[in-house]
Protein backbone atom coordinates (compact mmCIF):
# COMPACT_ATOMS: atom_id res chain seq x y z
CA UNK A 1 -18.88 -8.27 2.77
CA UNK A 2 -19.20 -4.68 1.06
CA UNK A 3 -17.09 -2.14 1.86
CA UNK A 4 -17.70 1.21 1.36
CA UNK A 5 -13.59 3.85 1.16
CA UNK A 6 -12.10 6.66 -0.98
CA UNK A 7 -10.43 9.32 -0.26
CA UNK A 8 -10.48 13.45 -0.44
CA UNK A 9 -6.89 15.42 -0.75
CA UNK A 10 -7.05 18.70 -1.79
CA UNK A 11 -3.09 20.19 -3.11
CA UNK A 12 -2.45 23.78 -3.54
CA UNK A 13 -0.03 25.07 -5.79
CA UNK A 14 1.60 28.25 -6.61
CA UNK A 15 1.95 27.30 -10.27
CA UNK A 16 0.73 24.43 -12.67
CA UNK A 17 2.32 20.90 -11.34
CA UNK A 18 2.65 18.01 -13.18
CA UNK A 19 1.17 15.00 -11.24
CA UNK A 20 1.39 11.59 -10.93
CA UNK A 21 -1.23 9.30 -9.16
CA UNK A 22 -1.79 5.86 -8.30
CA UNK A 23 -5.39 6.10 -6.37
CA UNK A 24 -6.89 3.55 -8.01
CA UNK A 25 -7.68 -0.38 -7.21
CA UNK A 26 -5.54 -2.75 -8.72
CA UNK A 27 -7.02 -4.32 -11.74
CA UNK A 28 -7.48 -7.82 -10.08
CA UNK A 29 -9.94 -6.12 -7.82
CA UNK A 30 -12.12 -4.27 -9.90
CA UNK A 31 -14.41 -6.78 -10.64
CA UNK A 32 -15.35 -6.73 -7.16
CA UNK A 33 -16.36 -2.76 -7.39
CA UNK A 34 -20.24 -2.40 -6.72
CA UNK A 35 -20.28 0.62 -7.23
CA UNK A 36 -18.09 2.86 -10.08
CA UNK A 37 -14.30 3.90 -8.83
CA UNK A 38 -14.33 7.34 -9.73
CA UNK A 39 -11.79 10.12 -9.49
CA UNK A 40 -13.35 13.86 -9.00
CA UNK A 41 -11.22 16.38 -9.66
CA UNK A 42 -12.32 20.35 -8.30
CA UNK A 43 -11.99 22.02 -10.64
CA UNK A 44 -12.47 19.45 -13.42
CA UNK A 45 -9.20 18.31 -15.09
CA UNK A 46 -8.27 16.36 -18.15
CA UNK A 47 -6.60 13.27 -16.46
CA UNK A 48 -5.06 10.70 -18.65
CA UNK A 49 -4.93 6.77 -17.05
CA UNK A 50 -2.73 4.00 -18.00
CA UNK A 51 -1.05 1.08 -16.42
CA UNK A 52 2.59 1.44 -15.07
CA UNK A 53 5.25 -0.81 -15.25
CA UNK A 54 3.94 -2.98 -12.84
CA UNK A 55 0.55 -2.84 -13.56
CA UNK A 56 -0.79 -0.30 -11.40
CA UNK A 57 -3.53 1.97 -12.44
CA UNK A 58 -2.09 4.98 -13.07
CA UNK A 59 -3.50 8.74 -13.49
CA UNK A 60 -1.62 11.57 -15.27
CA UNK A 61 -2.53 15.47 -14.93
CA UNK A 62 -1.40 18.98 -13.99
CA UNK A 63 -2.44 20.77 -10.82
CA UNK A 64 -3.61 24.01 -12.12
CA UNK A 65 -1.84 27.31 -10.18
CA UNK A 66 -3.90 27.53 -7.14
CA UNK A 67 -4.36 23.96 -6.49
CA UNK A 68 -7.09 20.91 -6.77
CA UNK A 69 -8.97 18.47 -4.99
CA UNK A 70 -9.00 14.92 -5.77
CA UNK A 71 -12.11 12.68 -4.50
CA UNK A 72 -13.51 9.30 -4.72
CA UNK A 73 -15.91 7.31 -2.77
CA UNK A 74 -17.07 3.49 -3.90
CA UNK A 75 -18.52 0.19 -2.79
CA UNK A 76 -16.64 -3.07 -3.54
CA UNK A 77 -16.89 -6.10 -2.46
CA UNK A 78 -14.32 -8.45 -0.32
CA UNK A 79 -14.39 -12.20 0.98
CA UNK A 80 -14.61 -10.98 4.35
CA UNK A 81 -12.12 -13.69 5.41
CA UNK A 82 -8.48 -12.96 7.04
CA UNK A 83 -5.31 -13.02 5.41
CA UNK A 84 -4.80 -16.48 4.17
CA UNK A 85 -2.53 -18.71 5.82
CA UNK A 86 -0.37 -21.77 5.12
CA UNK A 87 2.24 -23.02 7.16
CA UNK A 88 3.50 -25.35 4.87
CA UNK A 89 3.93 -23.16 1.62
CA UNK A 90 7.16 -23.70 0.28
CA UNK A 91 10.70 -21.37 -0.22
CA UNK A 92 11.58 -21.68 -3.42
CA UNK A 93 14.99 -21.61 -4.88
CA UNK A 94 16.06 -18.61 -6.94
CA UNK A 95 16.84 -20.97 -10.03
CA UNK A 96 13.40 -22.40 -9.75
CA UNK A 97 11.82 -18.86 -9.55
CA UNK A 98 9.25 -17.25 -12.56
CA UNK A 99 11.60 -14.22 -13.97
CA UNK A 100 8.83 -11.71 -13.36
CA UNK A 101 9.34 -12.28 -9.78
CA UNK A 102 13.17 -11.76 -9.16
CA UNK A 103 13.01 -8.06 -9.67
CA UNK A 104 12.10 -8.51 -6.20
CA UNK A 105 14.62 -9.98 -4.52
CA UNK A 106 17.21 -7.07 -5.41
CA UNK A 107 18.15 -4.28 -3.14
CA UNK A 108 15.82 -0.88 -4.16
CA UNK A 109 16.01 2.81 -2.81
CA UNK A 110 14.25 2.24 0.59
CA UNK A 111 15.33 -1.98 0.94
CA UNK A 112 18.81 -1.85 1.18
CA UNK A 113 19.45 -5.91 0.89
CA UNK A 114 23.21 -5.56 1.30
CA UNK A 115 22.96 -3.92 4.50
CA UNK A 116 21.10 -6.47 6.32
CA UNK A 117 22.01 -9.28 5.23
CA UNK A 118 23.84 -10.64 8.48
CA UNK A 119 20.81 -9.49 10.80
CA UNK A 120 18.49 -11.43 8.25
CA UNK A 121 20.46 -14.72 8.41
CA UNK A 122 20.74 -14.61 12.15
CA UNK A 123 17.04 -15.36 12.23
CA UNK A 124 16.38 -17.19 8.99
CA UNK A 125 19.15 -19.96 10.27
CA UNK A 126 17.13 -20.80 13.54
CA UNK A 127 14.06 -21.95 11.19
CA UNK A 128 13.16 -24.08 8.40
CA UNK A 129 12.72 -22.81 5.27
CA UNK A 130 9.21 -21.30 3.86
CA UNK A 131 6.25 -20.22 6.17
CA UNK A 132 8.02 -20.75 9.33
CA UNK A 133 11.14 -18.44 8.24
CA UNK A 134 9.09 -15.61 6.58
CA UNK A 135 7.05 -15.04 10.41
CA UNK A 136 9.96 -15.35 12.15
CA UNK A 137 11.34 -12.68 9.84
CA UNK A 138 7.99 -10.38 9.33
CA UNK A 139 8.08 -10.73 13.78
CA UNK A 140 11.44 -9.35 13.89
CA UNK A 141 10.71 -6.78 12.06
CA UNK A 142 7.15 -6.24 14.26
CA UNK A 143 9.38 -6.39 17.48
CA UNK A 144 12.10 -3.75 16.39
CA UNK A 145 10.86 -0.73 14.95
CA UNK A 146 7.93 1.15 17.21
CA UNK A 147 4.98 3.20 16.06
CA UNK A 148 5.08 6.42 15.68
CA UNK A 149 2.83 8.49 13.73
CA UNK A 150 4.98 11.44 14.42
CA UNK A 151 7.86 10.46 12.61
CA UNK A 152 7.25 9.58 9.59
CA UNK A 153 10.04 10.49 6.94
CA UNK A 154 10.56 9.99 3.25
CA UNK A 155 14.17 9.57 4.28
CA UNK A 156 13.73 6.55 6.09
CA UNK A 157 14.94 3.41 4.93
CA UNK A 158 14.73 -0.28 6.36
CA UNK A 159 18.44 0.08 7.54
CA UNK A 160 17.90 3.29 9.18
CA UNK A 161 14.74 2.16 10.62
CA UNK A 162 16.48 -1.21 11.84
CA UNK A 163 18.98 1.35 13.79
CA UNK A 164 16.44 3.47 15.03
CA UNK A 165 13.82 1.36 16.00
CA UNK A 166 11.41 3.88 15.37
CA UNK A 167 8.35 4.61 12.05
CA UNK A 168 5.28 3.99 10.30
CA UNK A 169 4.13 1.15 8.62
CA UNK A 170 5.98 1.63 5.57
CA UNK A 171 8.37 1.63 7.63
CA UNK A 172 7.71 -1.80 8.87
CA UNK A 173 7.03 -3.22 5.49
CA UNK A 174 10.12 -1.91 4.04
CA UNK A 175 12.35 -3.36 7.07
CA UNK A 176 10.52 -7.21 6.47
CA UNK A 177 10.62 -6.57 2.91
CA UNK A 178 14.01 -6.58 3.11
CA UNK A 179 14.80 -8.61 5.67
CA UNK A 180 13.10 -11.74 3.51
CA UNK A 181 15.31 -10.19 0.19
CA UNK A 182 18.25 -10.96 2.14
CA UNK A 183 17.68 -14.56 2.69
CA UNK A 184 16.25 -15.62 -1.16
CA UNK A 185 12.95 -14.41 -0.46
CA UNK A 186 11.08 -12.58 -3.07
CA UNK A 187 8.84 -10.12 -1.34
CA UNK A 188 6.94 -6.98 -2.84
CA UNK A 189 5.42 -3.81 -1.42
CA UNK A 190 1.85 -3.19 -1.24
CA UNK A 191 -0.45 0.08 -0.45
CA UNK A 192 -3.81 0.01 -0.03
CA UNK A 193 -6.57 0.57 2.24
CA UNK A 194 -7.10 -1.60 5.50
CA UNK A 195 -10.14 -0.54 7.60
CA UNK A 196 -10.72 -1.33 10.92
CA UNK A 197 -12.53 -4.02 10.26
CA UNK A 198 -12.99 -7.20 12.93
CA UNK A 199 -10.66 -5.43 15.67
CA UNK A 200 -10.88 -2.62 17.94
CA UNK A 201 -11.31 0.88 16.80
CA UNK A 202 -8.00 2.71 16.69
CA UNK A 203 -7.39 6.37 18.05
CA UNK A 204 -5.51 7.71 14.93
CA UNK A 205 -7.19 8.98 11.77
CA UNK A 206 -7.86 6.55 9.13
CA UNK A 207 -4.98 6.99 6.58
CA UNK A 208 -3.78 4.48 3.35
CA UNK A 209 -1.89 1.48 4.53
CA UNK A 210 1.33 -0.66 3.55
CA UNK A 211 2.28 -3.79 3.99
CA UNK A 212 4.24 -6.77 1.84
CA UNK A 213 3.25 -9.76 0.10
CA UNK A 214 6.02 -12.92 -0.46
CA UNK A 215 6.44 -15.34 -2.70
CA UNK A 216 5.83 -19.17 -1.38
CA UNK A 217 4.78 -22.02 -3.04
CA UNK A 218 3.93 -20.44 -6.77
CA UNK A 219 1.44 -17.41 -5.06
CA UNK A 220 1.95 -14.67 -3.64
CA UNK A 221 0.75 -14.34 0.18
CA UNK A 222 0.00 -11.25 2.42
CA UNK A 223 2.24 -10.32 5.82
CA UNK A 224 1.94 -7.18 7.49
CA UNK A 225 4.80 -6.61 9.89
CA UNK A 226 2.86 -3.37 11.23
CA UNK A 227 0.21 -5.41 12.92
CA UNK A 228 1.83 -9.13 12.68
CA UNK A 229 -1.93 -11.00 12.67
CA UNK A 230 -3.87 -11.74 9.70
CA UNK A 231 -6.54 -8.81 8.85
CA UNK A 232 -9.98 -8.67 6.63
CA UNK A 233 -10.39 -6.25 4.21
CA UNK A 234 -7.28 -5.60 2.21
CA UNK A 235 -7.99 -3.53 -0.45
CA UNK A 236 -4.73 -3.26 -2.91
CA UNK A 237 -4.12 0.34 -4.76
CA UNK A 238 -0.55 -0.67 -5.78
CA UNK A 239 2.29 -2.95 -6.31
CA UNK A 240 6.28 -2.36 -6.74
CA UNK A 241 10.09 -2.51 -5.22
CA UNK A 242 9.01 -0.48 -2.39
CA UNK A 243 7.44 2.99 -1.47
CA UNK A 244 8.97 4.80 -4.60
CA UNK A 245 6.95 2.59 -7.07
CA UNK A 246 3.72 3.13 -4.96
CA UNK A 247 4.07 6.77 -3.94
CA UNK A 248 0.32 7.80 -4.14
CA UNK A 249 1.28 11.11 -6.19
CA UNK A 250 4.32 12.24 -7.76
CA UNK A 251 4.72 15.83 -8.27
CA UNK A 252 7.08 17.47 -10.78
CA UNK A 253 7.12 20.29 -8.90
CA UNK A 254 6.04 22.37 -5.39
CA UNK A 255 2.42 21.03 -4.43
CA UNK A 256 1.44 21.17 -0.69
CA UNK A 257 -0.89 18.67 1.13
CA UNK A 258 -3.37 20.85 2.25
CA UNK A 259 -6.26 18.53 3.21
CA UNK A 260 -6.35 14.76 3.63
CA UNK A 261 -8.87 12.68 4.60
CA UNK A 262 -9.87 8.28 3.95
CA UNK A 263 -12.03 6.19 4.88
CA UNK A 264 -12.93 2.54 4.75
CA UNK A 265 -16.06 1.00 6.31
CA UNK A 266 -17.78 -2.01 6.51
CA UNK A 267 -21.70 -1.53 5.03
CA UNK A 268 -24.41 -3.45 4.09
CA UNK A 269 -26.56 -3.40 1.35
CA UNK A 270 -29.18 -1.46 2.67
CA UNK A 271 -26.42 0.87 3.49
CA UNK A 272 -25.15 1.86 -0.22
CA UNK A 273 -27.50 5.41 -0.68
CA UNK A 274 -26.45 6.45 3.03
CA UNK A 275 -23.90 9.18 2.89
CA UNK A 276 -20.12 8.71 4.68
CA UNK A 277 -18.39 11.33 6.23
CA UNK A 278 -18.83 14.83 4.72
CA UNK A 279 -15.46 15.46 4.32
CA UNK A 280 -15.05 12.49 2.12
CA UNK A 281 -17.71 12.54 -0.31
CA UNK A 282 -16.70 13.93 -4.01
CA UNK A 283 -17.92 17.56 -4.37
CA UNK A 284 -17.08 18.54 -7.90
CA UNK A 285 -17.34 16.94 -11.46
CA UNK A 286 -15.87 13.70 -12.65
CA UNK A 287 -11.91 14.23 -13.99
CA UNK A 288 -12.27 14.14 -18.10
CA UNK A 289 -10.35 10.96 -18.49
CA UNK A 290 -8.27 10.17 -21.52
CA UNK A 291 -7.48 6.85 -21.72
């Protein structure tokens, strides 16, 4: 399957703003890119790119007073299949657990582990450990919080959304995410793009996704308590803790959002010189990169 996404935000900005991105693909997925991944920048910028601490592809500039607009639109490939599944992957026990992985199971500024600790157990004690506990735990989390576009807040954490049964699907992934740190289950944030690919068009604009991925039986495996059912098409931008280490830009300084636009569609190869939405494709020079 091909799949043809990017992405064009223009900021604007009063005076020059330090920025932080994390736009690209992760690095296990850019072998798959048919086409280059690159970032325009209106006007051209000197952008810098280097990994983060967790691997993430990350890009470094300044806004220039008046603002810029970032742009990308690529091809890359995907298996086309679902989400894997396997009901019998297996919990592991902290002591057994690689040491890269148990950054994960602490509490970080959005997963407050300490906080729902009792709510976590309540469910994790009716199952068995591994596959069966994580769904019981990514459905509670599907079941309590509703969707609303409307409300989304940076302030939001997965206690407050637990109370107030209310968000987005950060929101979602942040209140499973922790809900599996609480009972010895490593679990790590992920944003990305996720297309509407293999279910019924939606009736909200297409934005950049988040979901979680746990650790079972020595891999890492997708859930996505936002939609609860496996999905085709995952494309990963990012890894980390939670939605601080995967913020799509950082600014050191006032920049507002004035324009935002994705999109992610399924093409075929006779589709690649065809055009996608005007208001997506890159209208300016590539960004100078300095790597």
């Amino acid at each position: 399957m091909l799949i043809r996404t990017g992405y064009r935000l223009r900021f604007e900005a009063d005076i020059p703003v330090p920025t932080l991105a994390l736009l690209h693909v992760r690095p296990e997925r850019q072998a798959d890119l048919r086409t280059p991944e690159t970032l325009y920048t209106e006007p051209p910028l000197d952008v810098e790119i280097y990994r983060d601490s967790f691997d993430n592809v990350c890009s470094r500039f300044v806004i220039p007073e008046g603002g810029v607009t970032l742009s990308a639109d690529f091809v890359i490939e995907d298996s086309g299949e679902p989400d894997p599944v396997d009901l019998q992957a297996r919990q592991h026990p902290v002591e057994e657990l690689p040491a890269d992985v148990l950054k994960y199971l602490l509490s970080s500024r959005y997963c407050e582990v300490s906080q729902l600790g009792d709510e976590a157990w309540k469910i994790a004690n009716k199952t068995e450990p591994g596959w069966e506990r994580v769904q019981a735990l990514v459905t509670a989390a599907h079941e309590r919080i509703e969707f609303d576009y409307t409300k989304a807040s940076t302030e939001h954490t997965a206690r407050s959304a637990f109370d107030q049964r209310f968000g987005v699907c950060r929101d979602f992934a942040h209140l499973a995410i922790t809900l599996c740190r609480s009972v010895n289950i490593p679990a790590r944030y992920c944003t990305g793009y996720l297309g509407d690919i293999g279910i019924d068009p939606v009736d909200y604009p297409m934005d950049f996704s988040a979901w979680m991925e746990v650790y079972l039986g020595d891999r890492w495996y997708t859930f996505d308590a936002r939609h609860n059912r496996p999905r085709i098409g995952r494309i990963v931008m990012a890894y980390g803790r939670d939605a601080i280490d995967t913020a799509l830009t950082t600014q050191f300084g006032a920049a507002k959002l004035a324009e935002f636009h994705v999109h992610t569609d399924e093409v075929a190869d006779t589709d690649l010189d065809r055009s996608p939405d005007e208001t997506a494709l890159p209208q300016s020079a590539p960004a100078k990169a300095e790597t």
